[in-house]
Protein backbone atom coordinates (compact mmCIF):
# COMPACT_ATOMS: atom_id res chain seq x y z
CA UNK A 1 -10.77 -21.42 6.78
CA UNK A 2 -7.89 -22.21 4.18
CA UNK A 3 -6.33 -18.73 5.93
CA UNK A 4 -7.16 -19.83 9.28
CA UNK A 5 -5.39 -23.48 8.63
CA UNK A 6 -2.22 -22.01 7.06
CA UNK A 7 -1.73 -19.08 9.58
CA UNK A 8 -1.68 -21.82 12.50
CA UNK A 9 0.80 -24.07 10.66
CA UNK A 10 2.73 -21.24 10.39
CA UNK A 11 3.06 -20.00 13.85
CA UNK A 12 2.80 -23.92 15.15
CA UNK A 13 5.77 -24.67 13.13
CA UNK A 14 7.86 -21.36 14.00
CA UNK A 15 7.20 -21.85 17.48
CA UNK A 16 8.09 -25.71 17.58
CA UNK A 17 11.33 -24.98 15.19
CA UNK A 18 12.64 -22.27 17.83
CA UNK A 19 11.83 -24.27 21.03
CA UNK A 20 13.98 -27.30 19.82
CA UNK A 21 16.54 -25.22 17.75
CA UNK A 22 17.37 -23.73 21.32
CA UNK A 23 17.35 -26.48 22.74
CA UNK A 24 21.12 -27.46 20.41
CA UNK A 25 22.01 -24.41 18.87
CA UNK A 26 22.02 -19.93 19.75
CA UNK A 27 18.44 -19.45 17.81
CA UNK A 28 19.98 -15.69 18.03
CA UNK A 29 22.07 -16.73 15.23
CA UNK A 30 19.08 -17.39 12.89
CA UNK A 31 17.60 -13.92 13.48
CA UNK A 32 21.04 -12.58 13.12
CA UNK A 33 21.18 -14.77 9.29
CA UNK A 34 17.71 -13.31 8.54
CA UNK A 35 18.76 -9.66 9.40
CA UNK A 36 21.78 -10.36 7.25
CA UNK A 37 19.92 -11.78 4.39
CA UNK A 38 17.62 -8.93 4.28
CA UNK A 39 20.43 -6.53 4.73
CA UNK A 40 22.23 -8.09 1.38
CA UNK A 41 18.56 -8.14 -0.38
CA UNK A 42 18.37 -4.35 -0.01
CA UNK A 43 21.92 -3.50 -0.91
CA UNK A 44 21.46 -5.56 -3.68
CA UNK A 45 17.84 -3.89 -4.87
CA UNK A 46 19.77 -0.23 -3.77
CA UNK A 47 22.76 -1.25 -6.73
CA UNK A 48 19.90 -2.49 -9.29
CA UNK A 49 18.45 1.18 -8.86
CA UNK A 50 21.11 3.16 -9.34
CA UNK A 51 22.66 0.74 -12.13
CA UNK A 52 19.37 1.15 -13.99
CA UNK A 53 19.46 4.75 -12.98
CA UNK A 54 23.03 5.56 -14.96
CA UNK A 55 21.84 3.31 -18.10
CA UNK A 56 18.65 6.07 -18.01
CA UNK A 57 21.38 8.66 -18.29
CA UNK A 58 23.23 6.98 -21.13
CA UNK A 59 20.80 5.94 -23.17
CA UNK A 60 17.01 7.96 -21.94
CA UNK A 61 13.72 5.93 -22.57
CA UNK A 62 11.83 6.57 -25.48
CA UNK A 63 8.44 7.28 -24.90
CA UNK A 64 5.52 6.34 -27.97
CA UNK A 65 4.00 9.71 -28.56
CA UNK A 66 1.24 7.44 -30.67
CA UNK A 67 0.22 5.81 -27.15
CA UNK A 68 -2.74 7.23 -26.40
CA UNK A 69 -5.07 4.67 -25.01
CA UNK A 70 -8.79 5.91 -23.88
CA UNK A 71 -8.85 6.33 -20.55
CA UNK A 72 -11.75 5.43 -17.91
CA UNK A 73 -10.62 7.04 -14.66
CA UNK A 74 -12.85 5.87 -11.91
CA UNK A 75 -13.67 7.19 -8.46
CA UNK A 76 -15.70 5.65 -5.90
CA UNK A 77 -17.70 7.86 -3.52
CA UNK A 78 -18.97 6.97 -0.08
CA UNK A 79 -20.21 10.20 1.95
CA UNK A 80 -17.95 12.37 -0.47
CA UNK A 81 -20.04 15.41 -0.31
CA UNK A 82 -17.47 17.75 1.09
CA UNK A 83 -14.59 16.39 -1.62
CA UNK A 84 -15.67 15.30 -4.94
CA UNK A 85 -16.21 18.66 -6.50
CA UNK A 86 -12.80 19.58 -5.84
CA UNK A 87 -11.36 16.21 -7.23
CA UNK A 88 -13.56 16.45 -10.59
CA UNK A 89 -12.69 20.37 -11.13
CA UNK A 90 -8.92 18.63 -10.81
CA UNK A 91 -9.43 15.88 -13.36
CA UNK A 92 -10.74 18.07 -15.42
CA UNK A 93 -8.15 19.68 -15.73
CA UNK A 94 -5.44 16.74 -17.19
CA UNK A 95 -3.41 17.86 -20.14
CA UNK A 96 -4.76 14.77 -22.00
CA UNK A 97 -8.15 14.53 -24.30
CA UNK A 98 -8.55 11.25 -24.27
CA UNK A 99 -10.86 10.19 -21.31
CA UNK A 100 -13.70 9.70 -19.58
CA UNK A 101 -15.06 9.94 -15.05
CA UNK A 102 -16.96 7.37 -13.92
CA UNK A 103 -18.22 8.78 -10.54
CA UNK A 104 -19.87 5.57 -8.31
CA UNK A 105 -21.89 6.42 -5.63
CA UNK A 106 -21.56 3.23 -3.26
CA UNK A 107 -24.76 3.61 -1.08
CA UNK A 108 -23.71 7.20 0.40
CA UNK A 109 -26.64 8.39 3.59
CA UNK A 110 -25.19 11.70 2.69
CA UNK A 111 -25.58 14.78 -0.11
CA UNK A 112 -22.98 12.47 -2.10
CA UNK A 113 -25.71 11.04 -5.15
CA UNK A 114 -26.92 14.53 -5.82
CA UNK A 115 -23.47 15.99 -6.16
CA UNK A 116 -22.08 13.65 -8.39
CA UNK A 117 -25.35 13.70 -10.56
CA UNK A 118 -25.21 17.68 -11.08
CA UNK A 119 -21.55 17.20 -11.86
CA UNK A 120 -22.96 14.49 -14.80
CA UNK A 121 -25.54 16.64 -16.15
CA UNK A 122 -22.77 19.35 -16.17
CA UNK A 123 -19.46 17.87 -17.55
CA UNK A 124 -19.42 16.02 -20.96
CA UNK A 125 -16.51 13.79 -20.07
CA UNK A 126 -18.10 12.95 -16.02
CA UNK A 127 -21.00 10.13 -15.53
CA UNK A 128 -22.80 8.82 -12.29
CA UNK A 129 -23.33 5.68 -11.57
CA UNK A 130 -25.69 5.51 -8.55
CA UNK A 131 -25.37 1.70 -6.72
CA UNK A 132 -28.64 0.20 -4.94
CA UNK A 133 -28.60 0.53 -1.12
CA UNK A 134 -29.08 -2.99 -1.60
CA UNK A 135 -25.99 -3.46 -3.46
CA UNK A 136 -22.85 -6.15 -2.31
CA UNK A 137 -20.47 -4.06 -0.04
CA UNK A 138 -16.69 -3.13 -0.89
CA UNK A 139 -14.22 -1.09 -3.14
CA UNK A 140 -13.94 -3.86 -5.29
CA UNK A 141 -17.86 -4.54 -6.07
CA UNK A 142 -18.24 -0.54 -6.51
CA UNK A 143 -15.40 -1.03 -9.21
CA UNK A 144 -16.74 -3.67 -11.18
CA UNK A 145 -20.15 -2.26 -11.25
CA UNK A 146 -18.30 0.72 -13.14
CA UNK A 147 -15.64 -1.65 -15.35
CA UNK A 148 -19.49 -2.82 -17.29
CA UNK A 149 -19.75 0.92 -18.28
CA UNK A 150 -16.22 1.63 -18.65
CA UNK A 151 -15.19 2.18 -22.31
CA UNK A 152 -11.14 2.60 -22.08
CA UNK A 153 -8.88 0.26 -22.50
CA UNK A 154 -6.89 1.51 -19.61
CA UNK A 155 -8.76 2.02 -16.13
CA UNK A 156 -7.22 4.29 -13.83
CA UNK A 157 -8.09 3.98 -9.93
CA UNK A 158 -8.64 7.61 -7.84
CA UNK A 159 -9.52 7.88 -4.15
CA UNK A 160 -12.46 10.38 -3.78
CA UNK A 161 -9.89 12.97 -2.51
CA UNK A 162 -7.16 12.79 -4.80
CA UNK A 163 -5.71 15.84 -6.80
CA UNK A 164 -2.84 15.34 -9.47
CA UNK A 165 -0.60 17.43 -11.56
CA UNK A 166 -2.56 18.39 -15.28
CA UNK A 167 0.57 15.74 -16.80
CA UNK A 168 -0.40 13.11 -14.38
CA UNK A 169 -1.61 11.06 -17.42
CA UNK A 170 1.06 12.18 -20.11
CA UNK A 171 4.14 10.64 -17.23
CA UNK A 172 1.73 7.38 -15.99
CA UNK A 173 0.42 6.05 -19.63
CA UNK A 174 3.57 5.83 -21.68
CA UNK A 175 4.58 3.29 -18.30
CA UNK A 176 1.39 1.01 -19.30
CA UNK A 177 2.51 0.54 -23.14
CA UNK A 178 5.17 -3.05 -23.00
CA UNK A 179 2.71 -5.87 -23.70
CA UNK A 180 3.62 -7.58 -20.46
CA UNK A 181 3.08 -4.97 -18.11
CA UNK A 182 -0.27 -5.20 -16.33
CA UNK A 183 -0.56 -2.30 -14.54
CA UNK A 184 1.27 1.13 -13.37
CA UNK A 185 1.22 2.68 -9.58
CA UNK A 186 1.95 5.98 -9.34
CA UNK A 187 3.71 7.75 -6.22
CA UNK A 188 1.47 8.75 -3.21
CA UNK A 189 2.11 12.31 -1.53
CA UNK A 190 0.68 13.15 1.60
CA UNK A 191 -1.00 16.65 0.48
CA UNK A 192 -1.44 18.40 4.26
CA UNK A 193 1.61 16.80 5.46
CA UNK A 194 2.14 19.55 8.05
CA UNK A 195 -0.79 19.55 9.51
CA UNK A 196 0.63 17.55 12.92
CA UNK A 197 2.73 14.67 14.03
CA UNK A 198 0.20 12.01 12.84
CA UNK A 199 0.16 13.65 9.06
CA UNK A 200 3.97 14.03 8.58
CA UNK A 201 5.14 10.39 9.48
CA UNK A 202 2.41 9.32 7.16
CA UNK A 203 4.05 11.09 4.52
CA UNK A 204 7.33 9.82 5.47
CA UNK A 205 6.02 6.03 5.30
CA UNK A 206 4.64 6.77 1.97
CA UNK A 207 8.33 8.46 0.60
CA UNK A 208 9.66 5.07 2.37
CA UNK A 209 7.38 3.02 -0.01
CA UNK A 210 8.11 5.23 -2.83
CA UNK A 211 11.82 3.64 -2.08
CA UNK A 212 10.84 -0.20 -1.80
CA UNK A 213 8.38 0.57 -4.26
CA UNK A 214 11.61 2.02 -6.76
CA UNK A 215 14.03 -0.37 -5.60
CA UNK A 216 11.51 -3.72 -7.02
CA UNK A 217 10.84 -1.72 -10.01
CA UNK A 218 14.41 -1.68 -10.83
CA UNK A 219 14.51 -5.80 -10.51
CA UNK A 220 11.61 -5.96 -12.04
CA UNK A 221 10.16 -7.15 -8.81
CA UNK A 222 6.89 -7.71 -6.96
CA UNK A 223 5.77 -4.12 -7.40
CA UNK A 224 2.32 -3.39 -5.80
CA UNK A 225 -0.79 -1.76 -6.39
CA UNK A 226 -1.70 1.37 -3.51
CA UNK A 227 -5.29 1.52 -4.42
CA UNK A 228 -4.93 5.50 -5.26
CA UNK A 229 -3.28 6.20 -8.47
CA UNK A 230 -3.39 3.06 -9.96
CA UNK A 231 -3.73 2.58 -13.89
CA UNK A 232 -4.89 -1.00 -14.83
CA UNK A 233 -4.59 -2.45 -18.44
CA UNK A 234 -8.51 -3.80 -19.22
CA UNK A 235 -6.52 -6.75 -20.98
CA UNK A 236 -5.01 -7.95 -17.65
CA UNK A 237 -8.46 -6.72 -15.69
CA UNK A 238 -10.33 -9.57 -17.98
CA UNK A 239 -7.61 -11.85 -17.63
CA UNK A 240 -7.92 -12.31 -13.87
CA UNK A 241 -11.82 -11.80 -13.95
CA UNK A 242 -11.55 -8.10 -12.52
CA UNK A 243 -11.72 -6.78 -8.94
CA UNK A 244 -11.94 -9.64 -5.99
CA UNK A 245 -15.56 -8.69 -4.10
CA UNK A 246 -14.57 -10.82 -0.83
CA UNK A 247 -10.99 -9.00 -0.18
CA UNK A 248 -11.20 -5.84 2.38
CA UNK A 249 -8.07 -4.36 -0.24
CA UNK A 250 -8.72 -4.67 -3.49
CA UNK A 251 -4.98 -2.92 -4.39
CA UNK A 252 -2.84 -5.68 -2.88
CA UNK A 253 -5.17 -8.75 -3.93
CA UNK A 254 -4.78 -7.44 -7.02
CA UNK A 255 -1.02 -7.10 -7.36
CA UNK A 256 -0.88 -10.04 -6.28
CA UNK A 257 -3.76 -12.09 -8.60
CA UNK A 258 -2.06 -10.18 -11.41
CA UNK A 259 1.94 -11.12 -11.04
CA UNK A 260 0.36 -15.41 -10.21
CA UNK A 261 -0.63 -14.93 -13.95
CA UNK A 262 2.61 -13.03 -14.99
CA UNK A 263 1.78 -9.52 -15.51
CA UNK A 264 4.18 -6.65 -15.10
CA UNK A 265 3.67 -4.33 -12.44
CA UNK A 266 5.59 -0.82 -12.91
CA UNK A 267 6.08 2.26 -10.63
CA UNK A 268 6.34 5.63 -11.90
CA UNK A 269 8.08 7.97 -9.49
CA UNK A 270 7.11 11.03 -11.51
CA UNK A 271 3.04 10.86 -11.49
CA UNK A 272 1.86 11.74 -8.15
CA UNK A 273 -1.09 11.20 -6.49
CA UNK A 274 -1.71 13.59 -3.44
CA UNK A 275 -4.25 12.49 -0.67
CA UNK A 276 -5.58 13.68 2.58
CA UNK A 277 -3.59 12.49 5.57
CA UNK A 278 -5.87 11.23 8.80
CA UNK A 279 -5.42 13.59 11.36
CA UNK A 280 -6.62 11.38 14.27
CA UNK A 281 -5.48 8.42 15.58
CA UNK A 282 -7.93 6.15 16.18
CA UNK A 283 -9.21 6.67 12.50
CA UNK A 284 -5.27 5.65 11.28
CA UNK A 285 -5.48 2.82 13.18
CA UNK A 286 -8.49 1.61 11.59
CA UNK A 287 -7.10 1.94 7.92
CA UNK A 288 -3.50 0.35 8.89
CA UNK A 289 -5.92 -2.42 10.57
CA UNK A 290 -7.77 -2.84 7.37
CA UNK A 291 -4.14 -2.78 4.98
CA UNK A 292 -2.14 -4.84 7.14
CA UNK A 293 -5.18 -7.47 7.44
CA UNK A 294 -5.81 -7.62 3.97
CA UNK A 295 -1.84 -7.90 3.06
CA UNK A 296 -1.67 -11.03 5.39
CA UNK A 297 -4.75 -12.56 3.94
CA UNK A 298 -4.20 -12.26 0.46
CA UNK A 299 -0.66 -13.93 1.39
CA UNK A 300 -2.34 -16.96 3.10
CA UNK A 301 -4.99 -17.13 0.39
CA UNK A 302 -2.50 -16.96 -2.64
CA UNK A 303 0.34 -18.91 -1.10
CA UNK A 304 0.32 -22.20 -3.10
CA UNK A 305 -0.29 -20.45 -6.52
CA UNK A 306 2.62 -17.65 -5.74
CA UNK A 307 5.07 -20.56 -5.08
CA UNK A 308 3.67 -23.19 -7.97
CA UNK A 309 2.09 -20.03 -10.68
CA UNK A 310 4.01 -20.87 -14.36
CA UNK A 311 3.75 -17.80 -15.48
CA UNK A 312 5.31 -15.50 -12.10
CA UNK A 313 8.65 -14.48 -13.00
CA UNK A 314 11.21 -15.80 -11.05
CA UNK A 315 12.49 -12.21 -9.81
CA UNK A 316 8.77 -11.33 -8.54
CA UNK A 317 8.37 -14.98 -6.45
CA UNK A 318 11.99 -13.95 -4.52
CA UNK A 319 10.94 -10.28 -4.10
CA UNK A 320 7.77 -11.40 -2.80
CA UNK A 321 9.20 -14.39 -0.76
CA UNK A 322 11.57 -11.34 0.43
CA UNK A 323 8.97 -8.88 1.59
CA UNK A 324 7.02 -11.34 3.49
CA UNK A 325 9.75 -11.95 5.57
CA UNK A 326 9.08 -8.74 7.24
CA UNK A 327 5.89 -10.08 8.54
CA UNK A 328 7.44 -13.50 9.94
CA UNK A 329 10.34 -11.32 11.25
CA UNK A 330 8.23 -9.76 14.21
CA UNK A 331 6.28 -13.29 15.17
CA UNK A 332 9.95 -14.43 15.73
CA UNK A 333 11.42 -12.06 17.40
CA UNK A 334 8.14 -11.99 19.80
CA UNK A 335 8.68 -16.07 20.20
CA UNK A 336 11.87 -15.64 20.71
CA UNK A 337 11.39 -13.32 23.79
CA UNK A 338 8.88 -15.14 25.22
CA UNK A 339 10.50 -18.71 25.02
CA UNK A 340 13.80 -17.50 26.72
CA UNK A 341 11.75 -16.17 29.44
CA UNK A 342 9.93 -19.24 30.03
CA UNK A 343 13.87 -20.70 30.10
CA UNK A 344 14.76 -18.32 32.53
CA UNK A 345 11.61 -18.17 34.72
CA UNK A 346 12.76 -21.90 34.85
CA UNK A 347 15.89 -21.23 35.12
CA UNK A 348 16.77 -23.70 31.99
CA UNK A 349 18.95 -20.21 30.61
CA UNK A 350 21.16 -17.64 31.81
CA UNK A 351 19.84 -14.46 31.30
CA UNK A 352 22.36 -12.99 29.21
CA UNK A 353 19.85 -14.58 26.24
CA UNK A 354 17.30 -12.62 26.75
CA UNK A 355 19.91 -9.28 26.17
CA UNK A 356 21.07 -10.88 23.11
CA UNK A 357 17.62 -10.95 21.32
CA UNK A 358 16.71 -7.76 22.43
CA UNK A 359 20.14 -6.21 20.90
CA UNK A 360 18.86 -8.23 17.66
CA UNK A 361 15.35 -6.41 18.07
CA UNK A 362 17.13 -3.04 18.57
CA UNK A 363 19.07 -3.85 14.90
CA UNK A 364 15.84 -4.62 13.62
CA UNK A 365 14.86 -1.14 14.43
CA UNK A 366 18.30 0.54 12.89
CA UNK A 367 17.37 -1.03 9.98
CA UNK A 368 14.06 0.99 9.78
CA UNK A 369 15.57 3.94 11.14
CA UNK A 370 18.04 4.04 8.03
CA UNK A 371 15.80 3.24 5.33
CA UNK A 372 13.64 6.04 6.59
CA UNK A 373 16.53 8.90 6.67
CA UNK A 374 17.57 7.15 3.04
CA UNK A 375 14.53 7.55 1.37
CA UNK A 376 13.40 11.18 2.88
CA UNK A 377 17.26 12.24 1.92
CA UNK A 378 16.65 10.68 -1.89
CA UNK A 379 12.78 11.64 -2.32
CA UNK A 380 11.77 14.66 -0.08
CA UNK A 381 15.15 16.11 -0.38
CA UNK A 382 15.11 16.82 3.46
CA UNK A 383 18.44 18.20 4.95
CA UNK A 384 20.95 15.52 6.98
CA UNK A 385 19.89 16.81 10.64
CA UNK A 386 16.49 17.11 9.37
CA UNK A 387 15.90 13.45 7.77
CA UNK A 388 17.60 11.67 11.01
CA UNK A 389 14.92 13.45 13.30
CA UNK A 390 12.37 12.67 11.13
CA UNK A 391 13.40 8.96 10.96
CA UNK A 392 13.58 8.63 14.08
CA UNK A 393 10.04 9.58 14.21
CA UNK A 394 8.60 7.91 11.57
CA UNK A 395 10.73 4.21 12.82
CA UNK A 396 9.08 5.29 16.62
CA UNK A 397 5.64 5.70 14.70
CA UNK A 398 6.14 2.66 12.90
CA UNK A 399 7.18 0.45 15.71
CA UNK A 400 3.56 1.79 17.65
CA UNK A 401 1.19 1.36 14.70
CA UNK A 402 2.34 -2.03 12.89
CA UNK A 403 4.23 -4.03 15.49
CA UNK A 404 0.99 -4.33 17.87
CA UNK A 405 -1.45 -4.58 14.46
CA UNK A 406 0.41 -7.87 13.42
CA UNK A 407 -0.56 -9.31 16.73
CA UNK A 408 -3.91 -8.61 16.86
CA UNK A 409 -4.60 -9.65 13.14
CA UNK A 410 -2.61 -13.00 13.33
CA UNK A 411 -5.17 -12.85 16.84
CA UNK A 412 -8.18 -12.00 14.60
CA UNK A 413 -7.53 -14.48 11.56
CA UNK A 414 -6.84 -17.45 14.00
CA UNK A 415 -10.25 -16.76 16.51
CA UNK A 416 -12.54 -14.28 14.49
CA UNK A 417 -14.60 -14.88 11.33
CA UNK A 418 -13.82 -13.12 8.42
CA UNK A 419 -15.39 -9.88 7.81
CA UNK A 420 -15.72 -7.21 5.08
CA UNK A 421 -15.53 -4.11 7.28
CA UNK A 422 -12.70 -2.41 5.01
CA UNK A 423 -12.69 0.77 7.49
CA UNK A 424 -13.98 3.80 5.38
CA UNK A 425 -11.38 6.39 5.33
CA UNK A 426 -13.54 9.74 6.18
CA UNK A 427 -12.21 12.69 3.73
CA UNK A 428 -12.28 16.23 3.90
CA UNK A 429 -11.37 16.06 7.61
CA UNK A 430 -8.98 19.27 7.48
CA UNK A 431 -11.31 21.26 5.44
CA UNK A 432 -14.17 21.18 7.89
CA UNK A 433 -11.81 21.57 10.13
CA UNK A 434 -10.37 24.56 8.95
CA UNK A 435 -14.06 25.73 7.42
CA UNK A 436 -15.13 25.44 11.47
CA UNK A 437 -11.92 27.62 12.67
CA UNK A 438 -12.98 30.76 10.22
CA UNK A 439 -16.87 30.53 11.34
CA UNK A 440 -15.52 30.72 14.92
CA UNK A 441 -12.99 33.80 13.76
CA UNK A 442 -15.91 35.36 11.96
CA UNK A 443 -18.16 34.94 15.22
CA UNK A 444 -15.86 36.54 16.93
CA UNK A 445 -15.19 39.57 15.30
């Protein structure tokens, strides 16, 4: 309800303020100062980066070779069957002796509690934990359950299908050591990235996150949590009474429950995480449904401690006061729209108005096309010609999978109760794809 309540003052008060402000002034001027103010924030994080980037140079960090915390890396398994062998063999392999697996089956109707229990019996370092059909639903819940078993002091977070370099741990720890920093997010890869359209400009919005993700590092900003390849401190897990059980993603909750009580979130561009990219679209949807729900609620939820909390750094409430204007942005631009055709339909404005927003709208969209060509030239290394048709891509991709999402879940949050349908993501999509494609080769011959 509290959600529900603030959501509608929100948009009530948006909607109100731009009715009257046209009434006296060019509202097209106060998108124009919020495009600018954003433009400065990123110019400004851009200079923090590559300031802090030179001092590296100068003067190189020195990493504590005697920081070796145990480990507990956990992974959560729901239908996992066709992937989890794969990830274990993988884990197994880390250049680093000093932890354990936790695999949790979370109610699986497939081969998934059998798998992971041979992989027990045969591993010294992997344990099952098998939950109760019974059991309360959600990431989070399946986490906990495995934090009472845990024994390291540091708990790192892996998707059922992740793989990662064997110094994935030696590169991510060291990041975890400073007594304020909470927690450490590593970089997320999309590992089939070729495999079509849908696949690639998933991989480029992840290397555009890599970027935001870099730039608030350097500030020491609001850096956040991705759910896959994140390593937790157990100190700041007790602190904030572990993983939420009523939030659909526990990653974002969490950055956000962790910085209200003044913990340090890092990112560390050189451990990556690779995951499966979703191949279909209606299956993308769903996940993008479930992040961009769960980023809005934990926003609404947290509100009043992220703007009173005593112990948030000043630098993470602006970054985060920053990022969020990239959710009002689109409810304002659509407002805008719609009140100057109401003006025009009765014929209260000339129609040049409406043009002006929509050049506004188009800006908007430059500004996504750049930072997507920016980051792919910085991160992926992609040639000039290359990166701009790939931007243009990935900002057309964006524009169809998150501008009509924020309408329907500002739609859903206002009318709909609350639900805990988080939207499995099904894995190992591409290998039974590609498993089906040689049966059909082999029938053939």
């Amino acid at each position: 309800m509290k959600e529900r309540i603030v959501l509608f003052v929100i948009i009530f008060g948006l909607g109100i303020f731009i009715y009257i402000f046209q009434s006296y002034f060019n509202t097209i001027w106060g998108l124009a100062f919020l495009c600018t103010a954003m433009t400065i924030y990123v110019l400004f994080m851009n200079l923090a980066y590559k300031l802090k980037k030179r001092q590296l140079q100068k003067h190189p960090k020195i990493v504590n070779e005697n920081y070796k915390p145990f480990v507990s890396i956990m992974v959560p398994c729901h239908n996992e069957e066709s992937v989890i062998e794969h990830t274990v063999a993988n884990i197994l392999n880390l250049e680093y002796d000093n932890f354990e697996i936790i695999l949790i089956d979370d109610r699986s109707s497939d081969n998934t509690a059998n798998v992971i229990k041979r992989l027990s019996e045969h591993f010294d370092k992997v344990s099952a934990l098998i939950r109760e059909k019974d059991a309360f639903p959600g990431k989070s819940a399946v986490l906990n359950d495995a934090l009472k078993i845990a024994k390291g002091d540091a708990i790192l977070v892996f998707d059922a299908d992740a793989t990662v370099d064997k110094d994935f741990l030696n590169k991510i720890v060291p990041e975890l050591e400073p007594k304020d920093v909470g927690a450490v997010q590593a970089r997320k890869v999309i590992r089939n990235k070729n495999y079509n359209l849908l696949t690639r400009c998933q991989n480029n919005e992840y290397t555009m996150d890599t970027h935001f993700q870099v730039t608030r590092d350097s500030v020491k900003g609001a850096v956040e949590l991705r759910g896959n390849g994140e390593l937790i401190k157990r100190e700041a897990l007790e602190d904030i009474g572990g993983w939420n059980n009523y939030t659909i993603t526990d990653d974002l909750d969490m950055s956000t429950r962790l910085h209200i009580k003044g913990w340090d979130i890092r990112f560390c561009l050189d451990a990556v995480v690779y995951e499966e990219g979703i191949i279909y679209l209606w299956p993308l949807y769903r996940q993008r449904r479930r992040w961009l729900e769960g980023t809005i609620r934990r926003y609404l939820e947290y509100f009043d401690q992220v703007l009173f909390s005593k112990k948030m750094s000043l630098r993470a409430s602006l970054d985060m006061t920053a990022y969020v204007s990239e959710f009002i942005m689109p409810g304002w631009f659509i407002m805008e729209i719609l009140i100057r055709l109401f003006k025009i339909l009765a014929k209260d404005a000339p129609t040049q108005t409406l043009y002006s927003s929509i050049v506004i709208g188009a800006l908007i969209g430059l500004g996504f096309f750049l930072a997507a060509r920016y980051a792919l030239r910085r991160y992926d290394n992609i040639p000039r010609l290359d990166a701009m048709f790939e931007a243009v891509q990935t900002s057309l991709y964006l524009l169809i999978i998150w501008f009509p999402l924020v309408l329907f879940i500002a739609f859903k949050i206002l009318f709909c109760k609350k639900d805990m349908n988080w939207g499995k993501t099904a894995h190992g999509l591409v290998l039974e794809e590609q498993a089906n494609i040689e049966e059909e080769n082999l029938q053939k011959i």
